[in-house]
Protein backbone atom coordinates (compact mmCIF):
# COMPACT_ATOMS: atom_id res chain seq x y z
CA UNK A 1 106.16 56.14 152.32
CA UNK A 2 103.80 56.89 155.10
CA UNK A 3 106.49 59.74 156.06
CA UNK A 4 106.61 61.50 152.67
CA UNK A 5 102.76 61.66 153.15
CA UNK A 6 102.26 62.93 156.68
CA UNK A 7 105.19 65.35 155.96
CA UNK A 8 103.72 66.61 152.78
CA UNK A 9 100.14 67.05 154.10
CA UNK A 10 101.90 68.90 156.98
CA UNK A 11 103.69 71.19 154.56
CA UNK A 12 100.16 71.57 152.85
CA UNK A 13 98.54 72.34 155.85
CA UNK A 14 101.03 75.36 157.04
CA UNK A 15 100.92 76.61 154.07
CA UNK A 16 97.00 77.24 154.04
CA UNK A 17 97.43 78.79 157.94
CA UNK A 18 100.16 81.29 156.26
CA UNK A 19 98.16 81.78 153.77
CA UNK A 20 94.67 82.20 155.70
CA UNK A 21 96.51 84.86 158.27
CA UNK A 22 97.25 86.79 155.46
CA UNK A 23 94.19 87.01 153.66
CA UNK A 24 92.93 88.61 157.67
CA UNK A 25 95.48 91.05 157.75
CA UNK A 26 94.60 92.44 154.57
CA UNK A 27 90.97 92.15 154.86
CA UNK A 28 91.34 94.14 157.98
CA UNK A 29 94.03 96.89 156.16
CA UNK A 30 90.84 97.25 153.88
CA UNK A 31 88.81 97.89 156.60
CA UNK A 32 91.00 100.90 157.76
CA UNK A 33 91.34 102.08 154.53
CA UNK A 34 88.14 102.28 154.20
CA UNK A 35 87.48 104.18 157.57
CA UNK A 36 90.02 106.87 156.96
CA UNK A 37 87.64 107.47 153.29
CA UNK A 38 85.37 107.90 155.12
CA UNK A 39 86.10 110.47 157.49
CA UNK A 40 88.03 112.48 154.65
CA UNK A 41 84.91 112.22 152.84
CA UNK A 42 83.00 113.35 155.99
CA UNK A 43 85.47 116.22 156.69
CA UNK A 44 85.18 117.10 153.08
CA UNK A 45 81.50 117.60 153.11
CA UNK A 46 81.43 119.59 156.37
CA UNK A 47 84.08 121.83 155.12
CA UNK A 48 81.90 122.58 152.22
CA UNK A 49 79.00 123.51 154.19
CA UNK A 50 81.00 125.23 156.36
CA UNK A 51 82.00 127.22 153.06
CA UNK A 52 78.31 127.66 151.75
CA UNK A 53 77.38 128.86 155.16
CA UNK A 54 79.82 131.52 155.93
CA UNK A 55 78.94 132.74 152.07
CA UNK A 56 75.34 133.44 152.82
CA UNK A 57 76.38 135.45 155.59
């Protein structure tokens, strides 16, 4: 009996690591994703006052 227990909870317990490391990996692909909006936006809005520059002139 004590065996089905400790081997359960250890089951239990991987699980939630597994489950944990995944929930960092994609917290961190969010992350990048969220850099590389950024810079496009960035580029985006120096390209456009690039644009509005060269216009006036």
């Amino acid at each position: 009996m004590e065996d089905k227990k400790t081997n359960i909870l250890e089951k239990d317990i991987e699980r939630r690591i597994k489950e944990e490391r995944y929930e960092v990996v994609d917290k961190e692909e969010k992350k990048e994703k969220i850099n590389i909006a950024n810079i496009a936006i960035v580029l985006l809005f120096i390209s456009i006052l690039f644009s509005l520059l060269i216009s006036f002139l």
